[in-house]
Protein backbone atom coordinates (compact mmCIF):
# COMPACT_ATOMS: atom_id res chain seq x y z
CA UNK A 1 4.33 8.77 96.20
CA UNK A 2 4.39 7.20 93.01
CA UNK A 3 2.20 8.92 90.52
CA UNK A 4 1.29 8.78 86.69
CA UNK A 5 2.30 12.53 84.62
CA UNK A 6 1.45 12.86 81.31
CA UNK A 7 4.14 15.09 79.92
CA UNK A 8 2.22 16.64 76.68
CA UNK A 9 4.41 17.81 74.04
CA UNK A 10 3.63 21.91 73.56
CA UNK A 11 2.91 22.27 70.03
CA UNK A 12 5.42 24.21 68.84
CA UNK A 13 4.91 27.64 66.50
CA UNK A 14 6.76 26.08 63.42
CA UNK A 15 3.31 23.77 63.00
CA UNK A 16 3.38 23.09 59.31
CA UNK A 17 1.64 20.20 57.08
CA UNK A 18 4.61 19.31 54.86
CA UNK A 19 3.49 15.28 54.24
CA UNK A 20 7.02 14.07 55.44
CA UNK A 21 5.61 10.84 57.47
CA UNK A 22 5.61 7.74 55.44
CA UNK A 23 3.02 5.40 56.19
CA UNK A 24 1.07 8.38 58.65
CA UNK A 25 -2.04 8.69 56.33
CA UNK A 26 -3.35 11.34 57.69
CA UNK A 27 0.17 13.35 57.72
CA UNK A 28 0.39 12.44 53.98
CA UNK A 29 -3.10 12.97 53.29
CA UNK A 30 -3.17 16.51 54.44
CA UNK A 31 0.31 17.70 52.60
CA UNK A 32 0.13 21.48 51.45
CA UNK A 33 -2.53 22.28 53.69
CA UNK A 34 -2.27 25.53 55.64
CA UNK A 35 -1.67 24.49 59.37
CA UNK A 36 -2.78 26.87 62.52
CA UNK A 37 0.13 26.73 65.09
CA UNK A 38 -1.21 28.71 67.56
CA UNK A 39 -4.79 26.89 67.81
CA UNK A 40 -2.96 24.00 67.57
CA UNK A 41 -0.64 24.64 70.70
CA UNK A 42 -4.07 26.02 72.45
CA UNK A 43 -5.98 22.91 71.82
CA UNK A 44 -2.85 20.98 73.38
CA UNK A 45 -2.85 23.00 76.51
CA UNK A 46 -6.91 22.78 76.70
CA UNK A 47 -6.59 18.77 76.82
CA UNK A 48 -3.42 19.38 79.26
CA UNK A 49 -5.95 21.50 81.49
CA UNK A 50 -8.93 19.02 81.27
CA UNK A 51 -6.44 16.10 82.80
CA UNK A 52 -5.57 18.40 85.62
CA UNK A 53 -8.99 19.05 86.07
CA UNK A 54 -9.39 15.51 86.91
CA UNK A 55 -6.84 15.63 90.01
CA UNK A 56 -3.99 14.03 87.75
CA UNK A 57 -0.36 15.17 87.60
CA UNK A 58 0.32 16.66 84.30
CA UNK A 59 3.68 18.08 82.46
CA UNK A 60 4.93 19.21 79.55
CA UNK A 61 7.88 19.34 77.29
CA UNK A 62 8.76 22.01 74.87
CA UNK A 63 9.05 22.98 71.27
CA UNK A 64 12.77 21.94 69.68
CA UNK A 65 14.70 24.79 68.44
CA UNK A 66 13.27 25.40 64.52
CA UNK A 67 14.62 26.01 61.86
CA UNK A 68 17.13 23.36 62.59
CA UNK A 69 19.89 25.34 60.72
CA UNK A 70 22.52 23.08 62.02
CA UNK A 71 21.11 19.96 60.68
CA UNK A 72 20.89 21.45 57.36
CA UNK A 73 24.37 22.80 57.51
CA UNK A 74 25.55 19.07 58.43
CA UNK A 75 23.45 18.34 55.32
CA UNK A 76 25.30 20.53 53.10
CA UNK A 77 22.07 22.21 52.39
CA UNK A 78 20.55 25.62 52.66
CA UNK A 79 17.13 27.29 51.79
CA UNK A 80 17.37 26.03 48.12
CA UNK A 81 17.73 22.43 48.15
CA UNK A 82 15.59 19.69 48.20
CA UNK A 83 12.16 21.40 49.78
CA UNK A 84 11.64 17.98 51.52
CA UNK A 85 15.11 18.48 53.21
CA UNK A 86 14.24 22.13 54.32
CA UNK A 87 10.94 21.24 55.75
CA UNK A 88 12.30 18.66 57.56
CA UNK A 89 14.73 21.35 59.53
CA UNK A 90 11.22 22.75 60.26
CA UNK A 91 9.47 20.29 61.53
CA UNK A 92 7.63 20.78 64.93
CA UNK A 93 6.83 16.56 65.33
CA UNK A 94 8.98 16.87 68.81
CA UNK A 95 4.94 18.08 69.99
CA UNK A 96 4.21 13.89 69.79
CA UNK A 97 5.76 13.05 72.56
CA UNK A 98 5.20 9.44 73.07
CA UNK A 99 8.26 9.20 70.57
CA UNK A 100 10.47 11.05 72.96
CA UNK A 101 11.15 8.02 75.00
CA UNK A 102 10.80 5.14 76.22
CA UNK A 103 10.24 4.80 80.11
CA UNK A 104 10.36 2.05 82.52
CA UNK A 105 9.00 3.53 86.26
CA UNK A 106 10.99 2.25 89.51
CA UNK A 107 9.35 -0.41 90.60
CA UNK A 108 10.16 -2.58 87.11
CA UNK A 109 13.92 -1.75 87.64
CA UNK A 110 16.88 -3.51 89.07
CA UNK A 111 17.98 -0.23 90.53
CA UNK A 112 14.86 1.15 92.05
CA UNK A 113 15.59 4.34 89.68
CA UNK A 114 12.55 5.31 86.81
CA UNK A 115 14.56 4.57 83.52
CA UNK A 116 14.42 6.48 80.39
CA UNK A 117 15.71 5.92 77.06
CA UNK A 118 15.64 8.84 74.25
CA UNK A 119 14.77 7.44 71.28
CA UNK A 120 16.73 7.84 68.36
CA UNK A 121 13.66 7.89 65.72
CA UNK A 122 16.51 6.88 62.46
CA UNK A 123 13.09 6.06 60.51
CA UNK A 124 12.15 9.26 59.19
CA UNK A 125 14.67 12.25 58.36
CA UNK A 126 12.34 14.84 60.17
CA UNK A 127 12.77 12.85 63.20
CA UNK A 128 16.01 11.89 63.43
CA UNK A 129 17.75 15.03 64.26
CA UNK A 130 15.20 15.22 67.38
CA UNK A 131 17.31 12.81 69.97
CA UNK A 132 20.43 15.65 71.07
CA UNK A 133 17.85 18.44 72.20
CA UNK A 134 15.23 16.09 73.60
CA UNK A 135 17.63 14.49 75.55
CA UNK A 136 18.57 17.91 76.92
CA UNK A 137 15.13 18.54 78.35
CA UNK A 138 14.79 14.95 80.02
CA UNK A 139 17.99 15.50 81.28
CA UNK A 140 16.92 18.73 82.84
CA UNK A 141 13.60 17.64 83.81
CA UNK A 142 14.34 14.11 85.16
CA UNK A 143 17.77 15.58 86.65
CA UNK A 144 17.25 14.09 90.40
CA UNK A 145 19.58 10.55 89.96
CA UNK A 146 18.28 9.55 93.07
CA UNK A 147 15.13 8.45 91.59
CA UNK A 148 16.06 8.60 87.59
CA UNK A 149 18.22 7.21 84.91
CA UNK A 150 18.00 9.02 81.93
CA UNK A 151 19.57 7.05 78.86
CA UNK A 152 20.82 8.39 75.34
CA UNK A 153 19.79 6.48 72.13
CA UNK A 154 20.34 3.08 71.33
CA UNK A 155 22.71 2.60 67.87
CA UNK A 156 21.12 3.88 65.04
CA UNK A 157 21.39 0.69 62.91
CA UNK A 158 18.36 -0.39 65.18
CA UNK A 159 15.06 2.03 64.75
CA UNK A 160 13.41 3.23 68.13
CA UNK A 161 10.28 5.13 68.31
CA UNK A 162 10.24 5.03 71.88
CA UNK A 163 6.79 4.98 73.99
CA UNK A 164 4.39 5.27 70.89
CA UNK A 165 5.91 1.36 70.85
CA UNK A 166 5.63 0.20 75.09
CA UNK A 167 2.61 -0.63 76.87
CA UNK A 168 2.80 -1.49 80.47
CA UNK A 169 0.01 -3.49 82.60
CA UNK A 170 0.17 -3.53 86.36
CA UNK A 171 -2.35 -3.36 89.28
CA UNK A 172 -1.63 -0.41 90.22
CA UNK A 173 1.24 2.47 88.87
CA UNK A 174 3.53 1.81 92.15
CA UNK A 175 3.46 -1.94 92.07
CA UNK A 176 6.08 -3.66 89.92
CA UNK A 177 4.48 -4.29 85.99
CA UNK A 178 4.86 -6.12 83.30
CA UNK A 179 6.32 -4.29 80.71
CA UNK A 180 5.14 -4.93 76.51
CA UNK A 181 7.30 -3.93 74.01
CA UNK A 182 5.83 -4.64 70.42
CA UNK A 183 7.95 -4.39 67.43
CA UNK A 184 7.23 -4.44 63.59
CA UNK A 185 8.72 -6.83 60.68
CA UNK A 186 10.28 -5.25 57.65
CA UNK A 187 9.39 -5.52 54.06
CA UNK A 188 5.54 -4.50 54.08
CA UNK A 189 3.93 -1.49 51.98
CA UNK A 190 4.98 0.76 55.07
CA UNK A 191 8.35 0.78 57.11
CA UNK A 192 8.40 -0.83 60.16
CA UNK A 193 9.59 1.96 62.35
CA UNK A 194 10.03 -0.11 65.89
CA UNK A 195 12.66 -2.84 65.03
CA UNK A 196 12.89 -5.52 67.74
CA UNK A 197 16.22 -5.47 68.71
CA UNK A 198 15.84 -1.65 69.47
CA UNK A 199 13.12 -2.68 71.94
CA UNK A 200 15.36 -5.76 73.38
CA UNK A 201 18.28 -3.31 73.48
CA UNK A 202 16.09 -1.23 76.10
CA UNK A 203 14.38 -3.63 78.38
CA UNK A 204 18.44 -4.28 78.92
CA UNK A 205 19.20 -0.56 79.60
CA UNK A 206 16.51 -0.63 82.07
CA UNK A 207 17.53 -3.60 83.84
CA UNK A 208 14.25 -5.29 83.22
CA UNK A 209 13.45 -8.76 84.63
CA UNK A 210 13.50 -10.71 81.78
CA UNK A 211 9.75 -12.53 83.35
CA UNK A 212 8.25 -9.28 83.26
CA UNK A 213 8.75 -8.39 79.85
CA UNK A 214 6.75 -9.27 76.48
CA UNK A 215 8.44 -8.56 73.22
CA UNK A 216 5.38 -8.89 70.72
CA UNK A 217 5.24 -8.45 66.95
CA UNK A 218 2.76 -5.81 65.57
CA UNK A 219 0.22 -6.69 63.07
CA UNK A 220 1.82 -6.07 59.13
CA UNK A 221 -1.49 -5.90 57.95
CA UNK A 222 -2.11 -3.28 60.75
CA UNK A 223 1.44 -1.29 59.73
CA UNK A 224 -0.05 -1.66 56.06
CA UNK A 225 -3.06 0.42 56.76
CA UNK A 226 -1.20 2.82 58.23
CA UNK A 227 -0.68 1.62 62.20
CA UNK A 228 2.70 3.32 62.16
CA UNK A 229 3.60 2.94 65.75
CA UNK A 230 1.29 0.32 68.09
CA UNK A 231 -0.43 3.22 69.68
CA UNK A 232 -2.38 4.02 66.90
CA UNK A 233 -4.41 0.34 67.42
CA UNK A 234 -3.57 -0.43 70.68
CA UNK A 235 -3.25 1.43 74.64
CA UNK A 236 -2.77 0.54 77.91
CA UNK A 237 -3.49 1.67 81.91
CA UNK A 238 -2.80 0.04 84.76
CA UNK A 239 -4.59 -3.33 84.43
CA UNK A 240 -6.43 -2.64 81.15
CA UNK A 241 -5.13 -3.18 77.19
CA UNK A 242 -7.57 -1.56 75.34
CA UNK A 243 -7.08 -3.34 71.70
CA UNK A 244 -8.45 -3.91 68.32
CA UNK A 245 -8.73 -7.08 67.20
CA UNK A 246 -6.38 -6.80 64.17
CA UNK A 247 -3.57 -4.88 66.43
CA UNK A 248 -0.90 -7.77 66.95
CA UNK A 249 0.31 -10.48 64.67
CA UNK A 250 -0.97 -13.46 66.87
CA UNK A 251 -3.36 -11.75 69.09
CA UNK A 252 -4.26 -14.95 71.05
CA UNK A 253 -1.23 -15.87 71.64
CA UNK A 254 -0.50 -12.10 72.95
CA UNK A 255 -3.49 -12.09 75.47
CA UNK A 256 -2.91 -15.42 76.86
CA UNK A 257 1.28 -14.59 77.71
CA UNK A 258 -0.28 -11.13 79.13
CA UNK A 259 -2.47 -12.91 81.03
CA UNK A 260 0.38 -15.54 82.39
CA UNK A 261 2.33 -12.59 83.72
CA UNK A 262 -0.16 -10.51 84.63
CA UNK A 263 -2.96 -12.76 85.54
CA UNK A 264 -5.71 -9.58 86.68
CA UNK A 265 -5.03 -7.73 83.20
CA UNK A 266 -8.38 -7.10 81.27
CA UNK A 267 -8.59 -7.22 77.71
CA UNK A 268 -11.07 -4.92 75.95
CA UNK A 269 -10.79 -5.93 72.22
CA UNK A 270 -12.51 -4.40 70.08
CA UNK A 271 -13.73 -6.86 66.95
CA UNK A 272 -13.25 -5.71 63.32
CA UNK A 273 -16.61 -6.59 62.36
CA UNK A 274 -17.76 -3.75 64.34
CA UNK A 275 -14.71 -1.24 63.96
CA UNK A 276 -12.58 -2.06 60.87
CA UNK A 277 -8.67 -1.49 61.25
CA UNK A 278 -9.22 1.13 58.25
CA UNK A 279 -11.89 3.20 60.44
CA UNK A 280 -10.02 2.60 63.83
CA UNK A 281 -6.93 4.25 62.12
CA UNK A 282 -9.01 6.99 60.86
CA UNK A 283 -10.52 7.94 63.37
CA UNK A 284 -7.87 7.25 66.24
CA UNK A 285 -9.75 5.25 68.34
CA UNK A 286 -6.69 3.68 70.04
CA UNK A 287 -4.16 6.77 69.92
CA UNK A 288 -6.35 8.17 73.05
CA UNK A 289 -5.09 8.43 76.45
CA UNK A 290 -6.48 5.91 79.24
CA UNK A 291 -6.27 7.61 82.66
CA UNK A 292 -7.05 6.66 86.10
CA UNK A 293 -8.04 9.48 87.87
CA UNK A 294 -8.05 9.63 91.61
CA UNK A 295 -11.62 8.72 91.47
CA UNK A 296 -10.56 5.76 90.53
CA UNK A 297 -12.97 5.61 87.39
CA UNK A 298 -10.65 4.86 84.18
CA UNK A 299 -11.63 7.04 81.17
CA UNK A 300 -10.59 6.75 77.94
CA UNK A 301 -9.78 10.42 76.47
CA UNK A 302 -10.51 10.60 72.84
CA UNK A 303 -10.33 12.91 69.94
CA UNK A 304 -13.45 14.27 68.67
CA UNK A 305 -12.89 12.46 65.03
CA UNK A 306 -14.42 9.30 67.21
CA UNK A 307 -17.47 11.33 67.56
CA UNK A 308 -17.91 11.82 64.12
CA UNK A 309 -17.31 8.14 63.39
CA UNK A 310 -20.51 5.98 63.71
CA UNK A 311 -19.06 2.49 63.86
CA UNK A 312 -16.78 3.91 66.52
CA UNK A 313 -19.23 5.90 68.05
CA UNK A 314 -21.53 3.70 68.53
CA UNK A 315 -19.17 0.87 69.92
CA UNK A 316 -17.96 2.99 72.88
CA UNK A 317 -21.34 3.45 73.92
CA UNK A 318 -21.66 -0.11 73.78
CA UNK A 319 -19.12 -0.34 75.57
CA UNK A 320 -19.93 2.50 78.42
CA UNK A 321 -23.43 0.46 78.38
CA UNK A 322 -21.51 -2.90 79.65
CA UNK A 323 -20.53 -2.00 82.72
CA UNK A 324 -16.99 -2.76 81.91
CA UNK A 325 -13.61 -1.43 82.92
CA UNK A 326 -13.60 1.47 80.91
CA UNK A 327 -15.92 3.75 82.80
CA UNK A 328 -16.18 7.02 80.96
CA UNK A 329 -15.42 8.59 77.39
CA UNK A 330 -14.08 12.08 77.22
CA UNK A 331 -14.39 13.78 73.75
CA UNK A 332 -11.08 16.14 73.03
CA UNK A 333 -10.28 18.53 70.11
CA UNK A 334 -6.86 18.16 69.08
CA UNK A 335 -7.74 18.64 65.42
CA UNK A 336 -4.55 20.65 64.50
CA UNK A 337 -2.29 17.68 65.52
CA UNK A 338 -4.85 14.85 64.11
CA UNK A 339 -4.53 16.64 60.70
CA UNK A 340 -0.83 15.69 61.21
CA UNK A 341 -1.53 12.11 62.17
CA UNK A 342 -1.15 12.56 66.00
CA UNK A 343 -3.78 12.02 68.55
CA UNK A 344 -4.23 12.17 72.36
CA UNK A 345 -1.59 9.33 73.04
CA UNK A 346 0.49 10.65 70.78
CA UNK A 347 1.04 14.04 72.79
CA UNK A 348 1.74 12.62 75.54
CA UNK A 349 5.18 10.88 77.33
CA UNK A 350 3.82 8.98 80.56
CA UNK A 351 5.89 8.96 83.67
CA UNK A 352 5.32 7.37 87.02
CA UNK A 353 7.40 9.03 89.52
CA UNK A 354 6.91 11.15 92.36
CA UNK A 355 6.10 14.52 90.99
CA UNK A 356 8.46 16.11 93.72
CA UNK A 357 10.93 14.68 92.34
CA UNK A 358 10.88 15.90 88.51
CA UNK A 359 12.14 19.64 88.09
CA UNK A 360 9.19 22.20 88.82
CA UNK A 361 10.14 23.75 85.67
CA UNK A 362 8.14 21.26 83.15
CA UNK A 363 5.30 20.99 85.75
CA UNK A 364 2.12 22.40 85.02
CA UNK A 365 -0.14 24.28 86.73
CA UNK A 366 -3.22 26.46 86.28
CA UNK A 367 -1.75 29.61 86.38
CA UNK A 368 1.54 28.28 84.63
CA UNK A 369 -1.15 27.16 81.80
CA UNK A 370 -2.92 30.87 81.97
CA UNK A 371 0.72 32.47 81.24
CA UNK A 372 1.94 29.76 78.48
CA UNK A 373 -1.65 30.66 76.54
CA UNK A 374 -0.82 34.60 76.58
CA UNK A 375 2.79 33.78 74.89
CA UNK A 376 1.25 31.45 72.49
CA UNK A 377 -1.74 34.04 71.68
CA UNK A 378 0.70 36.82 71.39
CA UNK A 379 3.82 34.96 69.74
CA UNK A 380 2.72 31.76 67.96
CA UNK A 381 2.13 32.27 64.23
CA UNK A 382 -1.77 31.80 63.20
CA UNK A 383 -1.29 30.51 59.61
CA UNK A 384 1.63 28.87 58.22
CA UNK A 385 0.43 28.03 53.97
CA UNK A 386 3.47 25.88 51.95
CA UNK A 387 5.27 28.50 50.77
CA UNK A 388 5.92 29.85 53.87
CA UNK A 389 8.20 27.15 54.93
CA UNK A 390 12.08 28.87 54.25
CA UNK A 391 11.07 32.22 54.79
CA UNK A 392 13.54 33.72 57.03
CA UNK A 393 10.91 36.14 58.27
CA UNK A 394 8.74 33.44 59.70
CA UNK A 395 11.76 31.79 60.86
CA UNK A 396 12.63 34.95 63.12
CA UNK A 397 9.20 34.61 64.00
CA UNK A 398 9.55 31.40 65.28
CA UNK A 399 12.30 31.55 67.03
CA UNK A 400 11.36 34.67 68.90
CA UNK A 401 8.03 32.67 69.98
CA UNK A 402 9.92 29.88 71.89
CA UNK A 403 12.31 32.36 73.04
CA UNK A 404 9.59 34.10 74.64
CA UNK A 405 8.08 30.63 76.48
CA UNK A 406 11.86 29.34 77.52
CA UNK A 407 11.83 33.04 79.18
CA UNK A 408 8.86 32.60 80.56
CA UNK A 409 9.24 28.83 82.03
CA UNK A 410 12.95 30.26 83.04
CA UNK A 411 14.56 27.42 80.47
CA UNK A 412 16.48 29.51 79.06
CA UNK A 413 19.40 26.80 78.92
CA UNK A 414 17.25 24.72 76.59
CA UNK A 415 17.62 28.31 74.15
């Protein structure tokens, strides 16, 4: 049976606030600031355990091997160049994994097969030496080719951010869907990281009917105030797109071709006179996870910054009050990742596919949860301050943490 998994990204123990995300305010904002990896990686398993609690499928993908020594070597680099190049072979952004890939489930496809395309994230340096090993683990974990396609990046001329980008609307997860790819334009304050041709380059891989797919431009004004991928102002779940108002450069036009193709999708905009694009980026309204639980009651799982916001606030219980699709709000701490400009949505990869059929490896479970918290308690490093970052003794560190989970999980292929 077709299901939806979340596969959250486990934050990994090289955690760090370096500032290297361009146009990710709160990434840049926070720069120098000492970062908690292993609070961080238990706050990520604590919002992994309150979607299970719900009766949904949830998975998980793991931390990238760091210090990327390799990378750096390719570089010509060591220890003592550029400190922007060295904390970039440290980076743990494989956690956000919405950028992992993009994913079009079986019943969109011309082969029957879920589809999945790494992407090759050529925007930012950090990110762009992520592709080989996270194509490893969705090779691994998506292994059965009876029921998946796993694809490698498209051309690197062409930037691809990958889910964080891909919206899909549908009555229900097994029923074929329309798929909405949403690209940005170059030349604003920001770069645009999702170029269209990276998007149209996909919807081909995945032999997409060209009737169910969208290709819609993303808001500059929206990339401008720092909407750095679309799922920072806009989400979507089954037959919902939860939106702001200011998310897509001709929002009318947007709702009215969703509509065409999907004729029972609900739009839930939210107006800027009540949320401005500035506090909806803030506060990560949109970059929260919208979930149908077997219930059947959608919730929209935010982080606990929306809480603290009073425009926001106050509009979701507006909204809760209006009886609309959107039945419940669930408040998360992910604090440690929103420092680094990554929210619910943002640590998560969603997959609809049988769960029997992904490897019971990167499946979670209560108990596999209980045993992945004692490594991270015991292993993960608790502070990691600026000038830690090329220390070869917190490298060792580091690498003897994921060691210890890939031993644990029995990954140790991935090592």
């Amino acid at each position: 049976m077709l299901r939806e998994i979340n596969f959250d990204g486990v934050i990994g123990p090289s955690h760090n606030y370096a500032g290297l995300s361009l146009g990710n305010l709160a990434a840049t904002r926070n720069a120098g600031k000492t970062s908690h990896p292993r609070a961080a990686a238990l706050q990520g398993l604590a919002k992994m355990r309150g979607n299970m609690e719900t009766g949904l499928a949830q998975g998980f993908l793991l931390p990238l091997p760091r210090p990327d020594m390799h990378w750096l070597e390719e570089l010509a680099a060591d220890e003592n160049t550029d400190p922007a190049l060295v904390a970039s072979a440290w980076s743990a952004s494989s956690m956000w994994t919405a950028n992992a890939a993009t994913v079009s489930p079986a019943p969109d496809t011309a082969d029957g097969k879920c589809h999945l395309s790494v992407a090759n994230l050529v925007t930012m340096p950090h990110r762009a030496h992520e592709w080989p090993d996270t194509l490893a683990q969705l090779q691994l974990a998506f292994a059965d080719s009876a029921h998946f396609a796993v694809h490698g990046p498209v051309p690197p001329c062409f930037g691809d951010e990958g889910a964080a980008n891909h919206m899909r609307l549908t009555g229900s997860h097994g029923e074929p869907g329309l798929e909405v790819f949403v690209y940005g334009r170059t030349g604003g304050r920001f770069p645009a990281r999702q170029h269209e041709q990276a998007s149209r380059i996909v919807a081909r891989k995945h032999g997409l009917d060209p009737e169910r797919v969208l290709f819609v431009e993303q808001n500059p004004d929206a990339i401008a105030a720092g909407a750095f991928h679309n799922d920072v102002v806009a989400v979507a779940n089954e037959g919902v797109l939860f939106t702001h108002e200011q998310a897509f450069a001709d929002p009318a036009a947007t709702y009215d071709a969703i509509r065409a193709r999907c004729p029972g999708a609900q739009v839930v905009e939210v107006p800027a006179g009540a949320v401005s694009l500035d506090e909806a980026i803030s506060s990560y309204l949109f970059n929260a996870q919208l979930l149908t639980p077997p219930n059947g009651e959608m919730t929209l799982v935010v982080p606990s910054e929306c809480r603290d916001s009073t425009p926001v606030w106050a509009w979701l219980q507006q909204m809760l009050a209006g009886n609309g699709p959107i039945r419940h709000v669930k408040v998360v701490d992910v604090r440690q990742s929103m420092a680094n400009g990554g929210g619910p949505a943002c640590l998560r990869l969603r997959v609809v596919a049988d769960p029997a059929t992904v490897d019971p490896r990167f499946m979670l479970d209560a108990a596999k949860a209980d045993a992945m918290e004692k490594v991270i308690a015991q292993y993960w490093p608790e502070d990691i301050a600026p000038g830690d970052i090329g220390s070869e003794a917190l490298a060792e560190t580091i690498r003897t943490a994921r060691g210890k989970l890939l031993e644990l999980l029995q990954l140790g292929e991935l090592g």
